[in-house]
C-alpha atoms as a PDB file:
ATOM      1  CA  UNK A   1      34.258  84.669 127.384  1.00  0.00           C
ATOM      2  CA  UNK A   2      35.025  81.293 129.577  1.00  0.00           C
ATOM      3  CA  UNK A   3      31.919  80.349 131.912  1.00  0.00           C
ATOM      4  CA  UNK A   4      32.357  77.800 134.360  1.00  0.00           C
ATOM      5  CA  UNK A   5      30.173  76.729 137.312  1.00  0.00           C
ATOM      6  CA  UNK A   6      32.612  76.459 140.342  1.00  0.00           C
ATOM      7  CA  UNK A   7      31.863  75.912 144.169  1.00  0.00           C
ATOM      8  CA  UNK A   8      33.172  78.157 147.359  1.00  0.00           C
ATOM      9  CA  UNK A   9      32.076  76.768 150.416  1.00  0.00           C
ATOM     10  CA  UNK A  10      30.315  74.248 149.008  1.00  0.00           C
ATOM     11  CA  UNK A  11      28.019  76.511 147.239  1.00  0.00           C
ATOM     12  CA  UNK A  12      27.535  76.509 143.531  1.00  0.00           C
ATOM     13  CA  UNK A  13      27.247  79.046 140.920  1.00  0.00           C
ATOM     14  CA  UNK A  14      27.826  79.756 137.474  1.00  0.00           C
ATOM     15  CA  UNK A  15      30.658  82.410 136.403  1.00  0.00           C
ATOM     16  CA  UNK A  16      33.126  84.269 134.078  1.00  0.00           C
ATOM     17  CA  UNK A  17      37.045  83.301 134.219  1.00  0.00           C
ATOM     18  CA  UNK A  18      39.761  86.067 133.493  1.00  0.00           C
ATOM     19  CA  UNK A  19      43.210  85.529 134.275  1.00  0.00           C
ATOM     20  CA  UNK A  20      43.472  82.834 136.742  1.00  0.00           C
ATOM     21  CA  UNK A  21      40.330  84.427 138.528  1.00  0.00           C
ATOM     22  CA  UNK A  22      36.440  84.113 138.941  1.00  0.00           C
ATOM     23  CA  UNK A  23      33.602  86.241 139.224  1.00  0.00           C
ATOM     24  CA  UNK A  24      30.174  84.538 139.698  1.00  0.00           C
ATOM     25  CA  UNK A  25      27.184  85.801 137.331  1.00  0.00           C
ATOM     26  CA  UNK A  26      23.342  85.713 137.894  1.00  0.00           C
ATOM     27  CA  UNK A  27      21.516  83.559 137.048  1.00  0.00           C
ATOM     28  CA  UNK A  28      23.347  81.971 134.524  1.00  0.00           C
ATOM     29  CA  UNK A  29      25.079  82.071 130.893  1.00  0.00           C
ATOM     30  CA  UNK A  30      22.111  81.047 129.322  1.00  0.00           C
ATOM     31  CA  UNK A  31      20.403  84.780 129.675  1.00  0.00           C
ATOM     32  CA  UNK A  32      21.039  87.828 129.992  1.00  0.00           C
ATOM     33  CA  UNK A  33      23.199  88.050 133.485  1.00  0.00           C
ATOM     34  CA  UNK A  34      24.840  90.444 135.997  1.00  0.00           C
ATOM     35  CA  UNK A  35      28.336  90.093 137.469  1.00  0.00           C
ATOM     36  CA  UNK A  36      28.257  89.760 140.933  1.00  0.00           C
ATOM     37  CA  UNK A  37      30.489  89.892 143.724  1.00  0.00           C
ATOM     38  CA  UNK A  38      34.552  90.056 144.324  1.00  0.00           C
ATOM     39  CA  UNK A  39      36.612  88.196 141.763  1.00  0.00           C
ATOM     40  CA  UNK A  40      38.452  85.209 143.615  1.00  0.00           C
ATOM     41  CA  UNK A  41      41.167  83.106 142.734  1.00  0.00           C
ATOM     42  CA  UNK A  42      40.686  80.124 140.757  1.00  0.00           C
ATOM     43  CA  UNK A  43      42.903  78.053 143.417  1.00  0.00           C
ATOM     44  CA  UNK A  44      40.468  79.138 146.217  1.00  0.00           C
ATOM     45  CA  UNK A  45      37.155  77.691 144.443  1.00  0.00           C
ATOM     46  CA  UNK A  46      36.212  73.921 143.115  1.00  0.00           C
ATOM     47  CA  UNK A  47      35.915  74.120 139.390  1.00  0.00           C
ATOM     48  CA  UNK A  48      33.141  71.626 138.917  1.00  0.00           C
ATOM     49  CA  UNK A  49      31.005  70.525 135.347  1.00  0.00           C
ATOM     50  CA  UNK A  50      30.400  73.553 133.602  1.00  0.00           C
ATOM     51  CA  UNK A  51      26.789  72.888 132.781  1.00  0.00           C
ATOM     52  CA  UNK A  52      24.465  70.327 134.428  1.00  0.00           C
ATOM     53  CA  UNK A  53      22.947  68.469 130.584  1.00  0.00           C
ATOM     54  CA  UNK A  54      19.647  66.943 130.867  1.00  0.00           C
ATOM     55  CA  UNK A  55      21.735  64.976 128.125  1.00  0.00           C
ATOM     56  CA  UNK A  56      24.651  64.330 126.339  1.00  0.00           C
ATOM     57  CA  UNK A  57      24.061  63.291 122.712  1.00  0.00           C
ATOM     58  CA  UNK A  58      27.757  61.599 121.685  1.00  0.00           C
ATOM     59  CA  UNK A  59      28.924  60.816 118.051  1.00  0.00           C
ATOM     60  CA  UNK A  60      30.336  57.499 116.973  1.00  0.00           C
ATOM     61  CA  UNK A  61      33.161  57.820 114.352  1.00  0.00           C
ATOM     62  CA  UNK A  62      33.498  61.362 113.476  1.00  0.00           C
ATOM     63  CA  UNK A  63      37.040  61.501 112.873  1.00  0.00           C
ATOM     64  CA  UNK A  64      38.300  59.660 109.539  1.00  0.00           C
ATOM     65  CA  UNK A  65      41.691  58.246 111.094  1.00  0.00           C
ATOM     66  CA  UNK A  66      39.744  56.758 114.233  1.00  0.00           C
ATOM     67  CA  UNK A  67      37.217  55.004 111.586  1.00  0.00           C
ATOM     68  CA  UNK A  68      40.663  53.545 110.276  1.00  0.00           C
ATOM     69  CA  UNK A  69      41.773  52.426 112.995  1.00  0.00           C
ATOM     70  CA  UNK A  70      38.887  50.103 114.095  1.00  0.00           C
ATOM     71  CA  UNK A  71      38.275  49.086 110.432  1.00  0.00           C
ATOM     72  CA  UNK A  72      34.865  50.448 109.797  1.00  0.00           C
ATOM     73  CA  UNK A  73      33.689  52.805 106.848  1.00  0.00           C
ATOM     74  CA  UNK A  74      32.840  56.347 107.201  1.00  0.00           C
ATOM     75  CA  UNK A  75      29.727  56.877 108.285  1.00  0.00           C
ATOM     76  CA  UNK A  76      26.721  58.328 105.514  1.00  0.00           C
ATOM     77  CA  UNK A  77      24.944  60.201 108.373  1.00  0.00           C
ATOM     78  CA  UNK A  78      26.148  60.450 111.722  1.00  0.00           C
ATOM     79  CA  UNK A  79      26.332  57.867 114.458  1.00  0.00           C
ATOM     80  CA  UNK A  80      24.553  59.369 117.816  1.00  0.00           C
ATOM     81  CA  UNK A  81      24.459  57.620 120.898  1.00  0.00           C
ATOM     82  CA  UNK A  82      22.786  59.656 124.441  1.00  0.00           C
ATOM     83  CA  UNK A  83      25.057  59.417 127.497  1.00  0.00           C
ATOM     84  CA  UNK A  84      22.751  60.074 130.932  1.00  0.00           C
ATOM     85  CA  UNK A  85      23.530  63.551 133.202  1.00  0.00           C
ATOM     86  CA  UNK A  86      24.405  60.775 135.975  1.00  0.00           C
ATOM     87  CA  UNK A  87      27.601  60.561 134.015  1.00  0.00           C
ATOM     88  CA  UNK A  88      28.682  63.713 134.212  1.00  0.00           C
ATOM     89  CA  UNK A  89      31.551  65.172 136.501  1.00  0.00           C
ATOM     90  CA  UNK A  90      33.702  68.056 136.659  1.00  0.00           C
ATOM     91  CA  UNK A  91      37.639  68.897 136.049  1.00  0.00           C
ATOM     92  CA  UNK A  92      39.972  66.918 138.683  1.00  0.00           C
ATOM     93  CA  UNK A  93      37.019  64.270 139.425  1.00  0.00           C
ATOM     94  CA  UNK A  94      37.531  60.665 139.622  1.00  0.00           C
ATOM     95  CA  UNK A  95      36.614  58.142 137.164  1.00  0.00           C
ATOM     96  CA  UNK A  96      35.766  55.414 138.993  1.00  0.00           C
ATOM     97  CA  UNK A  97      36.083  51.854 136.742  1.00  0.00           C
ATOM     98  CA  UNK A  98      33.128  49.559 137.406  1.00  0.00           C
ATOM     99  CA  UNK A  99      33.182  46.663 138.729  1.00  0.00           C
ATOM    100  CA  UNK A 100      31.890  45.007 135.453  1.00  0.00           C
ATOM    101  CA  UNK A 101      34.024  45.750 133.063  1.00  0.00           C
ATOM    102  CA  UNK A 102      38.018  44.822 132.678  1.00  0.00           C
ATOM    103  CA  UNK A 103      38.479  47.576 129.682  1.00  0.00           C
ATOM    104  CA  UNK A 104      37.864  51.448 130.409  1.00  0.00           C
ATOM    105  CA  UNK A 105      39.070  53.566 127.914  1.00  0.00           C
ATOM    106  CA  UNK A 106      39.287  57.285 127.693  1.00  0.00           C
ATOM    107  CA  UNK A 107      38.467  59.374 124.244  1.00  0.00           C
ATOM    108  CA  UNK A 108      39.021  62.810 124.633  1.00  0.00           C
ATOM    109  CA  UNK A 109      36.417  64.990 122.490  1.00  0.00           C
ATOM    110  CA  UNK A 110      35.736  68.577 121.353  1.00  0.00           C
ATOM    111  CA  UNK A 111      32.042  69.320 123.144  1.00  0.00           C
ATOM    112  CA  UNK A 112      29.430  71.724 122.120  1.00  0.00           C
ATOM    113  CA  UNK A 113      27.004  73.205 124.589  1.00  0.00           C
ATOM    114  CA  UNK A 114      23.558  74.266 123.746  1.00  0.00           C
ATOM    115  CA  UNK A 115      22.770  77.801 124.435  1.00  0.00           C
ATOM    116  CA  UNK A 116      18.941  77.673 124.239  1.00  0.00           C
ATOM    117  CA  UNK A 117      16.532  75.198 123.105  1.00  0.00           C
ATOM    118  CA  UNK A 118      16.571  74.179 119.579  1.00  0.00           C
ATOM    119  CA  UNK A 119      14.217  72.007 117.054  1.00  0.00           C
ATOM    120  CA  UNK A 120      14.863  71.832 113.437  1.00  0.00           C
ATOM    121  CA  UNK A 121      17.660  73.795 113.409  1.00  0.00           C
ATOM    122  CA  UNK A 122      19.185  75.226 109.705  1.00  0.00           C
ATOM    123  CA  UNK A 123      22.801  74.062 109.712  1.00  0.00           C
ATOM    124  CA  UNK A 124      23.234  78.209 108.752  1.00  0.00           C
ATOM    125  CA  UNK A 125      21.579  79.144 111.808  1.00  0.00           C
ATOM    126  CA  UNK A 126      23.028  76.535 114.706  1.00  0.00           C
ATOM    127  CA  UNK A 127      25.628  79.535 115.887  1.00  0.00           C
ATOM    128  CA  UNK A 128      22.616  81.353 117.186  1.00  0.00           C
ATOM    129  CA  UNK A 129      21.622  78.040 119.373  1.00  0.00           C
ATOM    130  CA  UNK A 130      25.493  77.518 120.639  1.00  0.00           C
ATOM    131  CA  UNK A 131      26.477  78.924 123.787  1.00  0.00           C
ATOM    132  CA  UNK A 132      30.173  77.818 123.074  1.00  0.00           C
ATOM    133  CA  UNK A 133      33.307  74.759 123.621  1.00  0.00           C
ATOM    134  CA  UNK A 134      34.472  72.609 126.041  1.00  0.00           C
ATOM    135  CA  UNK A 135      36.419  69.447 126.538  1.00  0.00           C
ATOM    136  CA  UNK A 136      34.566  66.180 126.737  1.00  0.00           C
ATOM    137  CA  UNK A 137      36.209  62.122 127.633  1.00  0.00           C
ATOM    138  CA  UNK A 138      33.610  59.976 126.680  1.00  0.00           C
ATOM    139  CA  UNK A 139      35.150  57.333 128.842  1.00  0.00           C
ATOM    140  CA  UNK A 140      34.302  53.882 127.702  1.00  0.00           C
ATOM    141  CA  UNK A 141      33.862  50.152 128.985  1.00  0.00           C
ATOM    142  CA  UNK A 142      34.949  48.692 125.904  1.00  0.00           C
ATOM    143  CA  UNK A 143      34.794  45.283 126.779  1.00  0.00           C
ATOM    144  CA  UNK A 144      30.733  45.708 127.344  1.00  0.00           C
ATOM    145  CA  UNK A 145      30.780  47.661 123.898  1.00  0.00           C
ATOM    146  CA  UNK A 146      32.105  44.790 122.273  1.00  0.00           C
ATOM    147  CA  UNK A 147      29.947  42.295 124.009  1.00  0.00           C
ATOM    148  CA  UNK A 148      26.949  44.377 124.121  1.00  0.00           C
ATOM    149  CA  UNK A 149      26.697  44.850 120.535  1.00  0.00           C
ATOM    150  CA  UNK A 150      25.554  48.381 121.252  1.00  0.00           C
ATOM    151  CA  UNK A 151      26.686  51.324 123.380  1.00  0.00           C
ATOM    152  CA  UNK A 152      23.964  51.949 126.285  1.00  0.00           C
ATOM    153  CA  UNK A 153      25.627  50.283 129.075  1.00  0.00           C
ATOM    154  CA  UNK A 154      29.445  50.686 128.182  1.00  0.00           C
ATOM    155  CA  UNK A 155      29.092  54.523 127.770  1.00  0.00           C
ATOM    156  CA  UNK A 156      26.555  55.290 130.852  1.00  0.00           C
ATOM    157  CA  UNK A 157      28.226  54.663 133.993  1.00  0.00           C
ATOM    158  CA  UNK A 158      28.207  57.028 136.657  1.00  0.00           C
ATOM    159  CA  UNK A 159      31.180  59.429 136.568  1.00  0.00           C
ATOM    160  CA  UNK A 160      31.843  58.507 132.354  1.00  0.00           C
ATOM    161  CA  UNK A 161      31.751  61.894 130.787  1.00  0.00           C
ATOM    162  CA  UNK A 162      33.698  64.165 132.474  1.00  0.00           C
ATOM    163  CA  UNK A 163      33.608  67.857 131.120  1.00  0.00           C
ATOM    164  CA  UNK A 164      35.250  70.977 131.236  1.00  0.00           C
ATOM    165  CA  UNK A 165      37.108  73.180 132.596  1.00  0.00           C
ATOM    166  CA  UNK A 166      34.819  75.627 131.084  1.00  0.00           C
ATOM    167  CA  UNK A 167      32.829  76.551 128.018  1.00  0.00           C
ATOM    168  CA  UNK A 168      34.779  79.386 125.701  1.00  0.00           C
ATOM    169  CA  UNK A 169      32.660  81.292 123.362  1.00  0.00           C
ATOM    170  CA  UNK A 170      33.126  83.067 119.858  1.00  0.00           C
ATOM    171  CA  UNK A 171      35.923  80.280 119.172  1.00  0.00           C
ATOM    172  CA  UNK A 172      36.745  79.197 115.671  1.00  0.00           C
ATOM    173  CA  UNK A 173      36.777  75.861 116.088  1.00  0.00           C
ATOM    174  CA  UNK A 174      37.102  74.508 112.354  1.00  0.00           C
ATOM    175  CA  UNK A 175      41.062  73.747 112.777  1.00  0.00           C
ATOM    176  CA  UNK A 176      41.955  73.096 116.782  1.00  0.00           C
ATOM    177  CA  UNK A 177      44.384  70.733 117.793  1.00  0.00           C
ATOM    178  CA  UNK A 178      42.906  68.272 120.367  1.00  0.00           C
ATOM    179  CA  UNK A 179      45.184  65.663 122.479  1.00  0.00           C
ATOM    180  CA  UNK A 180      44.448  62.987 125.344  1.00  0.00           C
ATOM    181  CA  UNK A 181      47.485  62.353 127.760  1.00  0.00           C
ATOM    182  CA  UNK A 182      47.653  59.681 129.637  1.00  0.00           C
ATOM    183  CA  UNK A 183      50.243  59.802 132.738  1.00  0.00           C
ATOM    184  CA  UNK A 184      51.496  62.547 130.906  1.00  0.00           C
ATOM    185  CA  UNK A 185      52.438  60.762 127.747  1.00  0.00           C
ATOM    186  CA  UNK A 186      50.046  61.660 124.371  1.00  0.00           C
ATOM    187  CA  UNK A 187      48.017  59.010 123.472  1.00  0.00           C
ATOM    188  CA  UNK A 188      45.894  61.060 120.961  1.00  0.00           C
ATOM    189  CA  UNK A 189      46.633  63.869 118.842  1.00  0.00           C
ATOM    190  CA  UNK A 190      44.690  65.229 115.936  1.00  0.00           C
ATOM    191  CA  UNK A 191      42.969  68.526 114.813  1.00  0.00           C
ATOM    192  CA  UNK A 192      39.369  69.576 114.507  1.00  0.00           C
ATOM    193  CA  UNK A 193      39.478  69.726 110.393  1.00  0.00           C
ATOM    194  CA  UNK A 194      39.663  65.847 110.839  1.00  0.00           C
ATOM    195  CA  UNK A 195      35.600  65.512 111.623  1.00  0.00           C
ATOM    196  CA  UNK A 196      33.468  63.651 109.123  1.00  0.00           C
ATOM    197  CA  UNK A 197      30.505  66.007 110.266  1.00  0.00           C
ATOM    198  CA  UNK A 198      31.113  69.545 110.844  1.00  0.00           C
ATOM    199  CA  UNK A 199      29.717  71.154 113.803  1.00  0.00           C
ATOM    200  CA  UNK A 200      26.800  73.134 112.051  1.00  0.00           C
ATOM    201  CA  UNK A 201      26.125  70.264 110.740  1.00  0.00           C
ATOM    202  CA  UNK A 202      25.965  68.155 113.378  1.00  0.00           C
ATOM    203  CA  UNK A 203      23.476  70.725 115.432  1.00  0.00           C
ATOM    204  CA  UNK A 204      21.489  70.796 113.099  1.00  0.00           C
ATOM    205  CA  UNK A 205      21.255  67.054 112.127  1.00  0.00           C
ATOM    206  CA  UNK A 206      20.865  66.004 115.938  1.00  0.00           C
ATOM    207  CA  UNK A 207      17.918  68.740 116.340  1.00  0.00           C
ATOM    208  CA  UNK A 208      15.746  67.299 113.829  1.00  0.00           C
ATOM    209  CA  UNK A 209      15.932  64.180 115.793  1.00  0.00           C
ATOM    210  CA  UNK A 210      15.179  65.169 119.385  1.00  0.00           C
ATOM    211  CA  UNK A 211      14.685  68.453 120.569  1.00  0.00           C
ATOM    212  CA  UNK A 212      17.704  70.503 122.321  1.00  0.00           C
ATOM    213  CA  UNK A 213      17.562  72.387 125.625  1.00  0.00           C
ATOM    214  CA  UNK A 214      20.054  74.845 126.962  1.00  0.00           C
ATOM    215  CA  UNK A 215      22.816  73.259 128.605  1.00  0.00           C
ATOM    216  CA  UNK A 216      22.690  70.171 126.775  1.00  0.00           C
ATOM    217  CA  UNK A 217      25.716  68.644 124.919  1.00  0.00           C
ATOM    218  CA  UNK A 218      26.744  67.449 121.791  1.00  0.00           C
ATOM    219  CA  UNK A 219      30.026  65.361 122.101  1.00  0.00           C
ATOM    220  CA  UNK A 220      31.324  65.578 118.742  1.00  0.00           C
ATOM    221  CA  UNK A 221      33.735  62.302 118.257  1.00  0.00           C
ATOM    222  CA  UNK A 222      37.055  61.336 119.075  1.00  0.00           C
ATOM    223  CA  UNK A 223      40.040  61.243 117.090  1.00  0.00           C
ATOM    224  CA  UNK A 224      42.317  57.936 116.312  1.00  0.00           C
ATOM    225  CA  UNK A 225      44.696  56.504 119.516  1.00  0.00           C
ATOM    226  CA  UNK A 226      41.825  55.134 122.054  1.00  0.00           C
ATOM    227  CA  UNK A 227      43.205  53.014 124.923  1.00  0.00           C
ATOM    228  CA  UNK A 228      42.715  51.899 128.666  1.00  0.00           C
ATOM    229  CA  UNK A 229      43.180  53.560 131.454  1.00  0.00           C
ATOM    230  CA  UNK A 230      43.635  52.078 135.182  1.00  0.00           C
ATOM    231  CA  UNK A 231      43.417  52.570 138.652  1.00  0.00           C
ATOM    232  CA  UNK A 232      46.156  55.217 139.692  1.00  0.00           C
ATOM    233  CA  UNK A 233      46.141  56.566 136.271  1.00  0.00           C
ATOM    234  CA  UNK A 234      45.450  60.225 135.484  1.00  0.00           C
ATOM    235  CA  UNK A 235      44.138  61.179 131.956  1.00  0.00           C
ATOM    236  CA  UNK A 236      43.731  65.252 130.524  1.00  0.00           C
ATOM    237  CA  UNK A 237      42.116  66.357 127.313  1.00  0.00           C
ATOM    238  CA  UNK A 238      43.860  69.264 125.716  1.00  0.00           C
ATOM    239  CA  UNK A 239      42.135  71.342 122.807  1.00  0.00           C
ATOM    240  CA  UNK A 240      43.413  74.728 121.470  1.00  0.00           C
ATOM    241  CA  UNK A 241      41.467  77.639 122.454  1.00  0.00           C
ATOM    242  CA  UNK A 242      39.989  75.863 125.545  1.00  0.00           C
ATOM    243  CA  UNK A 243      42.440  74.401 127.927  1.00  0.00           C
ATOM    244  CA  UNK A 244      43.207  70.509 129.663  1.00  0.00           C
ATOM    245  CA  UNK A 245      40.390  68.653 131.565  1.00  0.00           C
ATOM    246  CA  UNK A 246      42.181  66.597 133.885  1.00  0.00           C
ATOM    247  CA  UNK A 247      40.928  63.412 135.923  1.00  0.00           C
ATOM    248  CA  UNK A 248      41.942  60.532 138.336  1.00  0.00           C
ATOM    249  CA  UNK A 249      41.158  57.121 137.292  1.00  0.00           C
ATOM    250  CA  UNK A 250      40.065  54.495 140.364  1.00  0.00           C
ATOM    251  CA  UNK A 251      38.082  51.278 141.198  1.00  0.00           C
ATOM    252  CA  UNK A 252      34.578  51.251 141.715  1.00  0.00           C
END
C-alpha cells in the first residue's frame, strides 16, 4: 500500500495511491481507516509531506563508502542527529538556501516512518512499530557543519528535509538501489545492503534513546557522492520500490 497526504482545494488529507490515482482515507494510516470518497487523479491534487513528524531523528555515516569518502572510521554505534518538523516539505517544494550559508548540499536517504509509538523496542520486533518507506534529502549547509563543529544549525533550516512522495509498506528493503540526481545527472548511486546499521537495528537502537511516536522519522544515512546544489537547480531522490522525490532549489 502507498499512503500519501495530498491537498484538493487546499484541503488536506491522508490517502491510498493506485495507479496514478488517489482515494482519501479516514482518519489516517496510523489506525484502522475507511476509504472515502471518488478516486481522483494524482495530476488534479498537491502531493504534499506524507506525514507531519514531531521529529526527524537522522543518521550520520551509515553507509561504508560515504564514511570513505570524508575520511572518517565506521562508526561503533550509530551517529543520530534530530532535524525539527519546521524542516519538513513535500514532493515538488522548494528548498530555499539561507542566507547564511555559501554550501547547501543535498543527500538523498532511504526514510522510515513510525507507525505507532515505540520505547525499548527489540530489534526482532521493530516491523510491528513501522508503518513503512519513503524518500528523505537531508539537505545540508555544509559550510556551517564544518564551522559549527556539530550539526544543529546546518541540518535545521526551514524547508531542509524534504520527504516523500509517499510511504510504501510491506517493502523488503534490505537490497534497494537508491540515487540522487541533480539536473538530471546522478550524483549518487548505491544500494540499501551498503548500511552500517540495519534498519531493525536502527529502530530499535534510536527507541531506547528517546521515545517514538507515530509519524515520526528515522532518516537512515546517505550513501557516498554528496555535493552542492544552487539556485535554479532541481534535485530527485530515487529508491527502488518507492519512487523519485523531486525539488527546486532557490535563495532564501
Amino acid at each position: 500500500m502507498n499512503f500519501c497526504r495530498f491537498a484538493a482545494k487546499d484541503k488536506p488529507a491522508y490517502g491510498i495511491v493506485e495507479e496514478n490515482r488517489v482515494r482519501e482515507i479516514y482518519p489516517g494510516p496510523f489506525s484502522d481507516y475507511k476509504v472515502i470518497g471518488e478516486a481522483v487523479s494524482l495530476s488534479h491534487v498537491r502531493l504534499l509531506a506524507p506525514v507531519t513528524p514531531s521529529k526527524i531523528i537522522a543518521v550520520g555515516m551509515n553507509y561504508r563508502k560515504h564514511a570513505e569518502e570524508l575520511s572518517h572510521s565506521l562508526p561503533e554505534e550509530p551517529i543520530i542527529f534530530l532535524k525539527p518538523s519546521t524542516s519538513v516539505i513535500g514532493p515538488e517544494g522548494v528548498i530555499y538556501c539561507p542566507k547564511m550559508s555559501a554550501r547547501v548540499d543535498y543527500e538523498g536517504e532511504l526514510a522510515v516512518v513510525i507507525k505507532k509509538r515505540a520505547r525499548n523496542v527489540p530489534s526482532e520486533k521493530t516491523g510491528e512499530y513501522i508503518l513503512g518507506y519513503t524518500c528523505l534529502n537531508d539537505v545540508t549547509a555544509r559550510d556551517l557543519q564544518k564551522k559549527d563543529g556539530q550539526w544543529a544549525r546546518a541540518k535545521s533550516f526551514d524547508t531542509f528535509a524534504p520527504i516523500g512522495p509517499w510511504v510504501v509498506d510491506n517493502l523488503d528493503i534490505s537490497d534497494l538501489g537508491i540515487e540522487t540526481y541533480l539536473n538530471g545527472d546522478i550524483r549518487q548511486s548505491s544500494r540499501t545492503a551498503d548500511m552500517v546499521f540495519k534498519v531493525p537495528f536502527l529502530v530499535s537502537f534510536i527507541s531506547q534513546v528517546m521515545t517514538l511516536e507515530a509519524g515520526d522519522v528515522i532518516a537512515t544515512g546517505t550513501p557516498s557522492g554528496i555535493g552542492p546544489m544552487k539556485p535554479g537547480d532541481t534535485v530527485e531522490v530515487r529508491i527502488d520500490g518507492i519512487g523519485g522525490l523531486r525539488n527546486s532549489v532557490e535563495s532564501e
